[in-house]
N, C-alpha and C. Protein backbone atom coordinates (compact mmCIF):
# COMPACT_ATOMS: atom_id res chain seq x y z
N UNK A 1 113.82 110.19 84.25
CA UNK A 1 112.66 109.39 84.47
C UNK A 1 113.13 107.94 84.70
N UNK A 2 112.55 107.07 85.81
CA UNK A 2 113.10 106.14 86.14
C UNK A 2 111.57 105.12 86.01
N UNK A 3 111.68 103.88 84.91
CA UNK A 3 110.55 102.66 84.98
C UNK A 3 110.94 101.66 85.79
N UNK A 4 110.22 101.30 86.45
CA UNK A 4 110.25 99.78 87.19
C UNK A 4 108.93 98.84 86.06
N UNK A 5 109.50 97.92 85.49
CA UNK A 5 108.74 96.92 84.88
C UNK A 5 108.83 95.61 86.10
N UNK A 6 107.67 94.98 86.39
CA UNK A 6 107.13 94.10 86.95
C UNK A 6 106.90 92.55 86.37
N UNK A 7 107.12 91.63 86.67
CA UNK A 7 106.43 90.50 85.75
C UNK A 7 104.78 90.49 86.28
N UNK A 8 104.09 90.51 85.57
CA UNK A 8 102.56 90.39 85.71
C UNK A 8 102.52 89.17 86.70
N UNK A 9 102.73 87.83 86.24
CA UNK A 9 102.68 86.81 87.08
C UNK A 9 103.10 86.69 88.59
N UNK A 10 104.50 87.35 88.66
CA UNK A 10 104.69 87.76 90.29
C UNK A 10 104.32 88.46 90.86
N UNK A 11 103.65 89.77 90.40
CA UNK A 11 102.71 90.87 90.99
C UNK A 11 101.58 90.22 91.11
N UNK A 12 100.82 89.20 90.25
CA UNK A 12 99.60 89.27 90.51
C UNK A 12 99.77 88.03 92.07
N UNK A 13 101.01 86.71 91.71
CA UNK A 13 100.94 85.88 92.99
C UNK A 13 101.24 86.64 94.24
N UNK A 14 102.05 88.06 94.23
CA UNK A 14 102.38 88.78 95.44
C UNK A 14 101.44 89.15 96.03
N UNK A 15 100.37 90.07 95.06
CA UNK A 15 98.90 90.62 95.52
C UNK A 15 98.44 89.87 96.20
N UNK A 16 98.21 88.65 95.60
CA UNK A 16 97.60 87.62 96.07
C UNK A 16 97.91 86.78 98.04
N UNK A 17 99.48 86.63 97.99
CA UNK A 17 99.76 86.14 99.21
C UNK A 17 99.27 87.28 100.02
N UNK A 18 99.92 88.71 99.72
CA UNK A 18 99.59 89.68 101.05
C UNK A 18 98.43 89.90 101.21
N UNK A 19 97.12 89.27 100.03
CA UNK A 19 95.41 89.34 100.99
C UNK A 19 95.51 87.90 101.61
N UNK A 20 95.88 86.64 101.21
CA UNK A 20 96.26 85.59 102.27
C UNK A 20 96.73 86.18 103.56
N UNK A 21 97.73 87.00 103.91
CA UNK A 21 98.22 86.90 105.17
C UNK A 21 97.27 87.88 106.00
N UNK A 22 96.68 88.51 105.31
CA UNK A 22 95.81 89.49 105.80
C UNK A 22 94.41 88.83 105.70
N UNK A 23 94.50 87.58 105.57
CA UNK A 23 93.08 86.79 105.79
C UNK A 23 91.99 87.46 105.72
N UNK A 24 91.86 87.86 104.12
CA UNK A 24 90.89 88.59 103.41
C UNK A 24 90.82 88.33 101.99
N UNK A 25 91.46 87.33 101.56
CA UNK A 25 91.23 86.18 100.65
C UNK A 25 91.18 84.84 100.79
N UNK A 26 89.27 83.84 100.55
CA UNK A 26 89.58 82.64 101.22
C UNK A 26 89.66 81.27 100.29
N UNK A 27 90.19 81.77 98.83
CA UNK A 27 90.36 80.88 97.77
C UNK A 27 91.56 80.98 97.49
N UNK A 28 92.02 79.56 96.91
CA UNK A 28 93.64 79.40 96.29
C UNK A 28 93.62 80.04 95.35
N UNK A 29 95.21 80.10 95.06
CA UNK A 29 95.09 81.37 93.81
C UNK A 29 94.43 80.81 92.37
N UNK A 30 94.22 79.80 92.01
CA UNK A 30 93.70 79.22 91.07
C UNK A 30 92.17 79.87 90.90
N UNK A 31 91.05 79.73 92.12
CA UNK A 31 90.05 79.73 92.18
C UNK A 31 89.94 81.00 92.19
N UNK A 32 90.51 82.13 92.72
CA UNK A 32 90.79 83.06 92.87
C UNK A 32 90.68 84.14 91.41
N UNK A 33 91.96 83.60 90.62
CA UNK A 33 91.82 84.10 88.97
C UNK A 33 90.56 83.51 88.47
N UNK A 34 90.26 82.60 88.80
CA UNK A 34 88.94 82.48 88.03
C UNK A 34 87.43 82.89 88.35
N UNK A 35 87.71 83.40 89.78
CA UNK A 35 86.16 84.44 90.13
C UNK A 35 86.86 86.19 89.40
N UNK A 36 88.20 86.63 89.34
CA UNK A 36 88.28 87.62 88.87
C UNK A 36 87.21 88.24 88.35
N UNK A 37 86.66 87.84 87.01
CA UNK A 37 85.54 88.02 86.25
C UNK A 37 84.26 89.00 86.81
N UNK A 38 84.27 88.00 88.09
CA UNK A 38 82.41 88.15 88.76
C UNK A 38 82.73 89.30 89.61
N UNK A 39 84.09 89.11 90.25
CA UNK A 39 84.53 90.39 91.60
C UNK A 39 84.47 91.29 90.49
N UNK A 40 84.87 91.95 88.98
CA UNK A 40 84.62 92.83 88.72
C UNK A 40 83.52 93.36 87.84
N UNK A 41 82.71 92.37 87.62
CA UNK A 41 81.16 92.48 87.46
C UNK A 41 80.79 93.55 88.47
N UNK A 42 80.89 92.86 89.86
CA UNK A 42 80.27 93.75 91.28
C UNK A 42 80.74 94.37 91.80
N UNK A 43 81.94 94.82 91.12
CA UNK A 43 82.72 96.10 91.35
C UNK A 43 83.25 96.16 92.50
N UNK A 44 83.93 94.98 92.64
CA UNK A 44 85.02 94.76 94.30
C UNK A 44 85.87 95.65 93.63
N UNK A 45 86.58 96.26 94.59
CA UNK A 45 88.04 97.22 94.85
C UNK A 45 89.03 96.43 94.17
N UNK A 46 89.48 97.14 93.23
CA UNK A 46 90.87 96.79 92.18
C UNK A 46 92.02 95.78 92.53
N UNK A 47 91.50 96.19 93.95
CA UNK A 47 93.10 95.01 94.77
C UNK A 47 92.87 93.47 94.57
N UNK A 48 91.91 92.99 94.25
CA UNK A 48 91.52 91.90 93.71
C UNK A 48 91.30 91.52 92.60
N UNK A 49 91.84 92.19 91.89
CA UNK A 49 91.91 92.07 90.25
C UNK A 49 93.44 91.49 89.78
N UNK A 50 93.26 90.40 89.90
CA UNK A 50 94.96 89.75 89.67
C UNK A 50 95.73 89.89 88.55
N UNK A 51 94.50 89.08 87.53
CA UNK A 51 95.00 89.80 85.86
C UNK A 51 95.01 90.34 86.43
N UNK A 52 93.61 91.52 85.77
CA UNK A 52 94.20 92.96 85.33
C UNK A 52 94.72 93.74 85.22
N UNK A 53 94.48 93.96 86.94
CA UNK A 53 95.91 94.80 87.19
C UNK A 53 97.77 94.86 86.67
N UNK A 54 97.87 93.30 86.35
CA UNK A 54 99.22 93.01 85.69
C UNK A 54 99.46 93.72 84.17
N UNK A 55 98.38 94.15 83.75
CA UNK A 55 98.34 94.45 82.13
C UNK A 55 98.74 95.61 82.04
């Protein structure tokens, strides 16, 4: 059995650039972690979950 451990913080800034380049994220990453919250209130698709997903 083989683990790959991740740093949360670079997975979540990586997530983050590749919806930038795919110009389908239009907030800095700052503003970004801090709507987290509401995108999963309304149940946006996981790929926008910066925490969370890192946990």
């Amino acid at each position: 059995m083989i683990a790959i451990i991740r740093d949360p913080a670079e997975r979540a800034y990586s997530n983050y650039l590749h919806l930038i380049k795919q110009e389908r994220e239009p907030l800095d990453f700052a503003e970004a972690l801090a709507q987290e919250e509401e995108l999963i209130k309304n149940n946006w698709w996981s790929f926008w979950y910066y925490k969370q997903r890192g946990l």
